[in-house]
Every structure is written in structure tokens, then in C-alpha cells.
N, C-alpha and C. Protein backbone atom coordinates (compact mmCIF):
# COMPACT_ATOMS: atom_id res chain seq x y z
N UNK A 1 1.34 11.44 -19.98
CA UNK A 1 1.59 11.81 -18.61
C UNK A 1 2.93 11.30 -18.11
N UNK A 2 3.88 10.26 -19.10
CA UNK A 2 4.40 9.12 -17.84
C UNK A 2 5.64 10.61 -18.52
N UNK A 3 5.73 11.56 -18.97
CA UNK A 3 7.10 12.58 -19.31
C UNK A 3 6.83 13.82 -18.04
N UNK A 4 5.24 13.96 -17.38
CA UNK A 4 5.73 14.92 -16.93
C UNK A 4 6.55 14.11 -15.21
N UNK A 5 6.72 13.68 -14.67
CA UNK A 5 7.25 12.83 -13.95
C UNK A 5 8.94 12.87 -14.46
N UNK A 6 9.27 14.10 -13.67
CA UNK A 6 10.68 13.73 -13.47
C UNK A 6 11.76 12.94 -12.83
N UNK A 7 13.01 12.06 -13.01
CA UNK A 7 13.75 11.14 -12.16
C UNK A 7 13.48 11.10 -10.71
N UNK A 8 13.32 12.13 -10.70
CA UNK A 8 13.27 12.02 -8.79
C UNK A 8 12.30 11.59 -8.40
N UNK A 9 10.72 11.54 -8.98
CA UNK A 9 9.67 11.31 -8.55
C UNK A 9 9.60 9.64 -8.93
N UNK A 10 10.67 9.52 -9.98
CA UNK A 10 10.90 7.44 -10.41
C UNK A 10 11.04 6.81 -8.96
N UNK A 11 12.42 7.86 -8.69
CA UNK A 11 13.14 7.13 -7.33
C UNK A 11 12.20 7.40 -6.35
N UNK A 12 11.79 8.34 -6.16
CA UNK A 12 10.26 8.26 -4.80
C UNK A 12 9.72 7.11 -5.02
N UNK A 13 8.87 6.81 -5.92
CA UNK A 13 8.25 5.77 -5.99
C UNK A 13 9.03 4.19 -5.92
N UNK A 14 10.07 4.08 -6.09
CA UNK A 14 10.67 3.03 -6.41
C UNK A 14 11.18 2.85 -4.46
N UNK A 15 11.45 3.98 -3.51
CA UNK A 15 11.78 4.02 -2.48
C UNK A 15 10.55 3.77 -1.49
N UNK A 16 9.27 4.62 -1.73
CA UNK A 16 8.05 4.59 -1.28
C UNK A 16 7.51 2.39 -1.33
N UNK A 17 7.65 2.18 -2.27
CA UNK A 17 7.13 1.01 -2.71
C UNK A 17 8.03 0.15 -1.87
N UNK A 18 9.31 0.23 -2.00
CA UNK A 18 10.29 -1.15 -1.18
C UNK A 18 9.72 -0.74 1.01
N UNK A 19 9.92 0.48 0.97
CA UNK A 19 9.09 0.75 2.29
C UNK A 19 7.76 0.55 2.47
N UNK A 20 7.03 0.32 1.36
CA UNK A 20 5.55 -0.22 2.04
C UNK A 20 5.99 -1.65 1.70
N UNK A 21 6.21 -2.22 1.06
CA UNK A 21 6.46 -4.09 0.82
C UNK A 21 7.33 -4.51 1.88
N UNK A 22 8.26 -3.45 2.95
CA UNK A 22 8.82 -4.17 4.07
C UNK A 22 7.42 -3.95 5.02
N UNK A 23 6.81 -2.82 5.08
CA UNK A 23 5.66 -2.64 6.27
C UNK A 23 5.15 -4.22 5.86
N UNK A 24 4.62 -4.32 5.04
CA UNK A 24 3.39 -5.16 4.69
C UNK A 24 4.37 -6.82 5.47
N UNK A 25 5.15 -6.67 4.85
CA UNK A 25 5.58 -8.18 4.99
C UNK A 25 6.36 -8.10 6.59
N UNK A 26 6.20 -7.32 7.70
CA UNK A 26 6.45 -7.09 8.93
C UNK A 26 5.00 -7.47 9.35
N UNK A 27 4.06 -6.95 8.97
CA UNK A 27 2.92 -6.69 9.79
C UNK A 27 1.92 -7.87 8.76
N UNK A 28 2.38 -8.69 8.07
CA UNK A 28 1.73 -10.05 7.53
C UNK A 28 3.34 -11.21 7.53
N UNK A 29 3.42 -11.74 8.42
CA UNK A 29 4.38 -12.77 8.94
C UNK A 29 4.10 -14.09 7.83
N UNK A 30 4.05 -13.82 6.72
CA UNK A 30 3.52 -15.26 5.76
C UNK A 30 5.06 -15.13 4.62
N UNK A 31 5.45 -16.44 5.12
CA UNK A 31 6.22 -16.29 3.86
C UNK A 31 5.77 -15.93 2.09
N UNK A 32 4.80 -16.61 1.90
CA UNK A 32 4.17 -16.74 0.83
C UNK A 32 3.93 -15.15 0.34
N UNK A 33 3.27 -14.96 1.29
CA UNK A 33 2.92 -13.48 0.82
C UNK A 33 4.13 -11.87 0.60
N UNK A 34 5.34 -12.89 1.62
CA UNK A 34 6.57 -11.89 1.40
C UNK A 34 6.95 -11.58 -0.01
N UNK A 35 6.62 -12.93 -0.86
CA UNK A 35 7.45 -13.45 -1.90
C UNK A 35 6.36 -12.75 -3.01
N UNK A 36 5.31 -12.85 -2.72
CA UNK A 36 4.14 -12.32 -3.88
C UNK A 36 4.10 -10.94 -3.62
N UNK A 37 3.61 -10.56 -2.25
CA UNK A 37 3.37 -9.36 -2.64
C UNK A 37 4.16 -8.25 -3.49
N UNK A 38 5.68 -8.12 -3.16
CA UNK A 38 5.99 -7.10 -3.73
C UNK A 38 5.86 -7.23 -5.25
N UNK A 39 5.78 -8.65 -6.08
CA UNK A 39 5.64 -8.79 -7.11
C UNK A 39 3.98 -7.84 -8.01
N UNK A 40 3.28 -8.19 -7.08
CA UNK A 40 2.13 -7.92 -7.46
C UNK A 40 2.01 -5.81 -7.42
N UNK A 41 2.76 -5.54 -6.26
CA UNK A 41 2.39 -4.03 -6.22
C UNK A 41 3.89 -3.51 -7.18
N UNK A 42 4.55 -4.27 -7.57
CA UNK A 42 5.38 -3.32 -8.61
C UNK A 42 4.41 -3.70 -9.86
N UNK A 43 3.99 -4.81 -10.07
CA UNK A 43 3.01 -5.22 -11.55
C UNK A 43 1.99 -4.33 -11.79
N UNK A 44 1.18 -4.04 -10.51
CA UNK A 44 0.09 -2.44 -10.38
C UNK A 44 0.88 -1.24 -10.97
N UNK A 45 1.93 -1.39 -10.33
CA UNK A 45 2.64 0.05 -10.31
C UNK A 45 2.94 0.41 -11.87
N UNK A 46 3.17 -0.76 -12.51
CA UNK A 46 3.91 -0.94 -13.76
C UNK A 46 2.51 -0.61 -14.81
N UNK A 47 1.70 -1.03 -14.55
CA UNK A 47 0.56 -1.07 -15.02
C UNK A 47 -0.44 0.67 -15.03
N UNK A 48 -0.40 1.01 -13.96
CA UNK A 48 -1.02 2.63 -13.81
C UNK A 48 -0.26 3.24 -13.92
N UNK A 49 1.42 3.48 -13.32
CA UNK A 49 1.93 4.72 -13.39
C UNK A 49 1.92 5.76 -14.87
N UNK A 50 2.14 4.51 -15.94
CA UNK A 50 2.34 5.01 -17.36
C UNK A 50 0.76 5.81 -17.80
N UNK A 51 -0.14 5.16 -16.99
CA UNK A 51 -1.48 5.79 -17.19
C UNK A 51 -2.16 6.82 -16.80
N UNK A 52 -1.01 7.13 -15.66
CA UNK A 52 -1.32 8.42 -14.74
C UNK A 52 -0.31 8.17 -14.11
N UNK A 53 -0.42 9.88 -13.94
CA UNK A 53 1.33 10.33 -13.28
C UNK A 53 2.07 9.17 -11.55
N UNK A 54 2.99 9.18 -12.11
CA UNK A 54 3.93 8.34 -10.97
C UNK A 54 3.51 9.11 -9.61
N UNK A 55 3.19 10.44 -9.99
CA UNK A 55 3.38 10.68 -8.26
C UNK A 55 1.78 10.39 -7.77
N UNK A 56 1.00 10.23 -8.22
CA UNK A 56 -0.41 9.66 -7.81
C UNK A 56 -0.19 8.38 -7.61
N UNK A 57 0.55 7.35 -8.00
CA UNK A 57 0.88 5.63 -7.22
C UNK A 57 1.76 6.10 -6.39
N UNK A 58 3.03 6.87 -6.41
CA UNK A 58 3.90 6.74 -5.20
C UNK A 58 2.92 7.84 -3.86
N UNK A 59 2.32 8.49 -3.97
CA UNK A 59 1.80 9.23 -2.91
C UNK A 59 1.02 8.35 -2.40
N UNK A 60 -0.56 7.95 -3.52
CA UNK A 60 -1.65 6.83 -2.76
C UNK A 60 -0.68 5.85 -1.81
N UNK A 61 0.48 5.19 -2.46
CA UNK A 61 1.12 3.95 -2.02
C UNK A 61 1.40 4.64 0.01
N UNK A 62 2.13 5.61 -0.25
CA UNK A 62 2.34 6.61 1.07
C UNK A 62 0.96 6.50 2.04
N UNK A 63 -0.16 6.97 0.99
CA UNK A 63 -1.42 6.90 2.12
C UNK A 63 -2.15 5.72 2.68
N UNK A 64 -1.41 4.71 1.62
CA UNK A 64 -2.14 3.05 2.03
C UNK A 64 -1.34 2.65 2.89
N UNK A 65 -0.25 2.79 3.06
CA UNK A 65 0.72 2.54 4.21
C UNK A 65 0.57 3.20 5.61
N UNK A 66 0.40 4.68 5.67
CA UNK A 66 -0.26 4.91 6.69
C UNK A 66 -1.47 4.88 7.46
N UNK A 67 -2.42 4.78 5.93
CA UNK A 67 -3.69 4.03 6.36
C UNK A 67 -3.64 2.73 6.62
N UNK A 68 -2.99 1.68 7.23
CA UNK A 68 -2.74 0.69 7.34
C UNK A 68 -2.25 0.56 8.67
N UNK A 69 -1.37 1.50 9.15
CA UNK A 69 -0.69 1.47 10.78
C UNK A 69 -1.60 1.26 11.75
N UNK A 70 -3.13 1.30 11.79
CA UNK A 70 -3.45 1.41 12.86
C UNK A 70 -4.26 -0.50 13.09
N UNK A 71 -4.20 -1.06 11.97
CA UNK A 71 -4.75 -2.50 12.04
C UNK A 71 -3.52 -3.17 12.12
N UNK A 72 -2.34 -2.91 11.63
CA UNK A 72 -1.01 -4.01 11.60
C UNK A 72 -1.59 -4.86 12.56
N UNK A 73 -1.69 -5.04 13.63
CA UNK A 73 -1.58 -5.13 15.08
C UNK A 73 -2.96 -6.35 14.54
N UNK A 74 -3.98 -5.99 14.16
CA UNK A 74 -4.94 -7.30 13.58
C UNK A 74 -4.91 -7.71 12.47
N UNK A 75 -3.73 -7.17 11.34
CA UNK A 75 -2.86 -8.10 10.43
C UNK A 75 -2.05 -9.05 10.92
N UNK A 76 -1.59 -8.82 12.08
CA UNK A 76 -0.64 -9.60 12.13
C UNK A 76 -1.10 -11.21 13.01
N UNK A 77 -2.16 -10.62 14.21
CA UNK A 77 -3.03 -11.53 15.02
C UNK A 77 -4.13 -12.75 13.39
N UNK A 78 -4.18 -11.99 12.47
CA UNK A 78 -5.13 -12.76 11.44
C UNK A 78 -4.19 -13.55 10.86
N UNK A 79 -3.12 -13.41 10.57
CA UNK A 79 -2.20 -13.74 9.54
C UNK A 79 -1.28 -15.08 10.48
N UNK A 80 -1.57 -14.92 11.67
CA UNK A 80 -0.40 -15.67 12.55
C UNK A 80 -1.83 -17.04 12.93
N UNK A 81 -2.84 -16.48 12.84
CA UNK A 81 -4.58 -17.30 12.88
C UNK A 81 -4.78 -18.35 11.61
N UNK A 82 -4.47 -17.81 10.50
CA UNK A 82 -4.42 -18.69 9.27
C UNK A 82 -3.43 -19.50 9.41
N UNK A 83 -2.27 -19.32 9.31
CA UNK A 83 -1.02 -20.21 9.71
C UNK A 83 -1.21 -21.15 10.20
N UNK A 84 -2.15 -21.13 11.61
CA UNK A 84 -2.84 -22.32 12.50
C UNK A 84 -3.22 -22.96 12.22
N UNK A 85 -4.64 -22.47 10.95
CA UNK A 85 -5.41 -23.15 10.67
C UNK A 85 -6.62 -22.66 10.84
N UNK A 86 -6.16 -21.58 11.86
CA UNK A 86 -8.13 -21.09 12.44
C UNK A 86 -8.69 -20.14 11.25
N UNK A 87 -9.98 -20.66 11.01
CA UNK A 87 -10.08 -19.73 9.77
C UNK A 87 -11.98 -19.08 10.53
N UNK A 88 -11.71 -17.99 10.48
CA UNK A 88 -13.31 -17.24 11.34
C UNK A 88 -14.22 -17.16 10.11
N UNK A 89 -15.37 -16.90 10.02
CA UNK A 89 -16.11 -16.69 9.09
C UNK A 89 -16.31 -14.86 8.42
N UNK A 90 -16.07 -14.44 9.42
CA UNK A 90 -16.13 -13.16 8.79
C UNK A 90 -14.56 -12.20 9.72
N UNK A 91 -14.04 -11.52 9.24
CA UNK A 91 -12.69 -11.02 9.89
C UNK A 91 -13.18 -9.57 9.59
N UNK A 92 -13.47 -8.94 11.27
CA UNK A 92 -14.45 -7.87 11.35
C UNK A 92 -13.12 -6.56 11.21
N UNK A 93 -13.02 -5.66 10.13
CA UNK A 93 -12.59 -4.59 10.62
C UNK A 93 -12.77 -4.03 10.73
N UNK A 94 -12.28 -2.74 11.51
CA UNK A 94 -13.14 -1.79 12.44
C UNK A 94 -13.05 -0.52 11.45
N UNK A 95 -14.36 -0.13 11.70
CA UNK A 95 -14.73 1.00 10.98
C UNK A 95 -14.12 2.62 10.94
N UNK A 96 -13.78 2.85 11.88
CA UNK A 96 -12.58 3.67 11.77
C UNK A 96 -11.49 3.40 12.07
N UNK A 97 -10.58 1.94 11.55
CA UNK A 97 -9.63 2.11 10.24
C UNK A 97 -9.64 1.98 9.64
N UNK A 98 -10.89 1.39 8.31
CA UNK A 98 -11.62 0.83 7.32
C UNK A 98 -11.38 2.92 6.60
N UNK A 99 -11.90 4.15 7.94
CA UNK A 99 -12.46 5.04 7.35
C UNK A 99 -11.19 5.96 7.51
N UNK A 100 -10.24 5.65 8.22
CA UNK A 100 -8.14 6.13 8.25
C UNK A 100 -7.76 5.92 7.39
N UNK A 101 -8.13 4.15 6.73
CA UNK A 101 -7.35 4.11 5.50
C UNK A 101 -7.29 4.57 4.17
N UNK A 102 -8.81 4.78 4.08
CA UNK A 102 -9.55 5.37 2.66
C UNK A 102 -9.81 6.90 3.13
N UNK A 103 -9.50 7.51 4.06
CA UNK A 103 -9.18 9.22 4.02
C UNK A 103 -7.74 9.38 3.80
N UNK A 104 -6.33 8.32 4.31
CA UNK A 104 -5.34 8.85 4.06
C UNK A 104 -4.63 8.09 2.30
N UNK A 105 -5.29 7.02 1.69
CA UNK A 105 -5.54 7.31 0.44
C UNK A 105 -5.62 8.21 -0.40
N UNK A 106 -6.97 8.72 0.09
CA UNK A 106 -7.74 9.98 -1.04
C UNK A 106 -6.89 10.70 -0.78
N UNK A 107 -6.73 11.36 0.32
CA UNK A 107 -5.03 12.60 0.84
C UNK A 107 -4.09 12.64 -0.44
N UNK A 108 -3.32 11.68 -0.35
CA UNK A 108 -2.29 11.06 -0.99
C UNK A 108 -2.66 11.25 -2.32
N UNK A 109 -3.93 11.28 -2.87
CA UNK A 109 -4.21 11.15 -4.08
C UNK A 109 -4.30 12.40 -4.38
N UNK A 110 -5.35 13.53 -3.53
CA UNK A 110 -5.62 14.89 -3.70
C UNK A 110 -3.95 15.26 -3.74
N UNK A 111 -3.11 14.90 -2.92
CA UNK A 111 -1.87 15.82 -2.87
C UNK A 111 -1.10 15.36 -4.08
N UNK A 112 -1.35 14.30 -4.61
CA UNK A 112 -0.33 13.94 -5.61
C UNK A 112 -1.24 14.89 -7.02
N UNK A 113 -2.31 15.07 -7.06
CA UNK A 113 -3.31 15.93 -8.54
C UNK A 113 -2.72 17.60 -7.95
N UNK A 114 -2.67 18.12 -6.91
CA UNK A 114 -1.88 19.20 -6.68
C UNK A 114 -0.41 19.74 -6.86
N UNK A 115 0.00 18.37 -6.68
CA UNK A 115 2.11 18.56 -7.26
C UNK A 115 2.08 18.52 -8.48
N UNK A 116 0.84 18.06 -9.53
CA UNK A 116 0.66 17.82 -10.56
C UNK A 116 0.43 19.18 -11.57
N UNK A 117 0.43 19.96 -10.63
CA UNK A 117 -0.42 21.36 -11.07
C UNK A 117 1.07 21.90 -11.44
């Protein structure tokens, strides 16, 4: 699979990915996690793309990012809470963006098995 993926769809993904690792590390204020995360979602990336086509990680990556816009706002209130020290027992998220994020996922995924065609 990793041949039918032409250059341009490398650079999507390679562009898609540095724009969700700035969202993430805007909307999670942790140094720590600035420094890991992008390590960890190029190591995924590195890991599935060769296993299935690039444009199914760079699209999902697209839909986890937009499935993500509507909690930033209690990423960022949780993340600025740990820092403190305050740690809650359960960190409630709300069910429809729990159900935004995993419809604009699957999206991302259905549209990336269709460009595939």
C-alpha cells in the first residue's frame, strides 16, 4: 500500500500532523506534553502509514483535530488543573463531543478508503 500514496499525499500528512501537534500543544498548555507529543504521533504515524495508506492517518489525523475543537476549552481548564495539583476523580466528558469526535474520525477515515478508490 505505502506505493500507492503519491508525494503529495507524504507532504499532506507531514503538514496535517505539524497542524494538529500545534492544536494539541495550544489547547494542552504542558510543557512536557509539547515535547512528547509530537514524538509519539509521528512514531504512530511511522508505524501505520506503511500498513495502510498515508491518506487514512493524514485524513483520520484531520478528523481527530476537528473532533477535538469543541472540548479544547476543557483541555485546556484540565490541563491548567493538573499543573496545580488538583487532580478530580473522574474528568467527565461530554457525550456529544465524546460522539463529534468519533463521527469526524470515522469521516476522515470513510473519505480517506474513497480517495483510495
Amino acid at each position: 500500500m505505502i506505493g500507492t500514496a503519491d508525494g503529495g499525499w507524504w507532504s499532506a500528512a507531514a503538514v496535517i500532523t505539524a497542524l494538529h501537534c500545534s492544536a494539541m500543544a495550544a489547547w494542552i498548555p504542558v510543557r512536557r506534553f509539547r515535547i512528547v507529543y509530537p514524538f509519539a504521533i509521528v512514531g504512530c504515524g511511522a508505524v501505520v502509514a506503511p500498513a495502510v495508506d498515508v491518506r487514512l492517518y493524514a485524513l483520520s489525523l484531520v478528523g481527530l483535530t476537528v473532533g477535538l475543537w469543541p472540548t479544547r476549552r476543557l483541555l485546556t481548564l484540565w490541563s491548567h488543573e493538573i499543573g496545580r495539583g488538583v487532580t478530580r476523580e473522574r474528568y467527565d466528558w461530554p457525550r456529544s463531543h465524546l460522539a463529534f469526535c468519533v463521527l469526524c474520525v470515522t469521516g476522515g477515515a470513510i473519505a480517506a478508503s474513497v480517495l483510495a478508490r
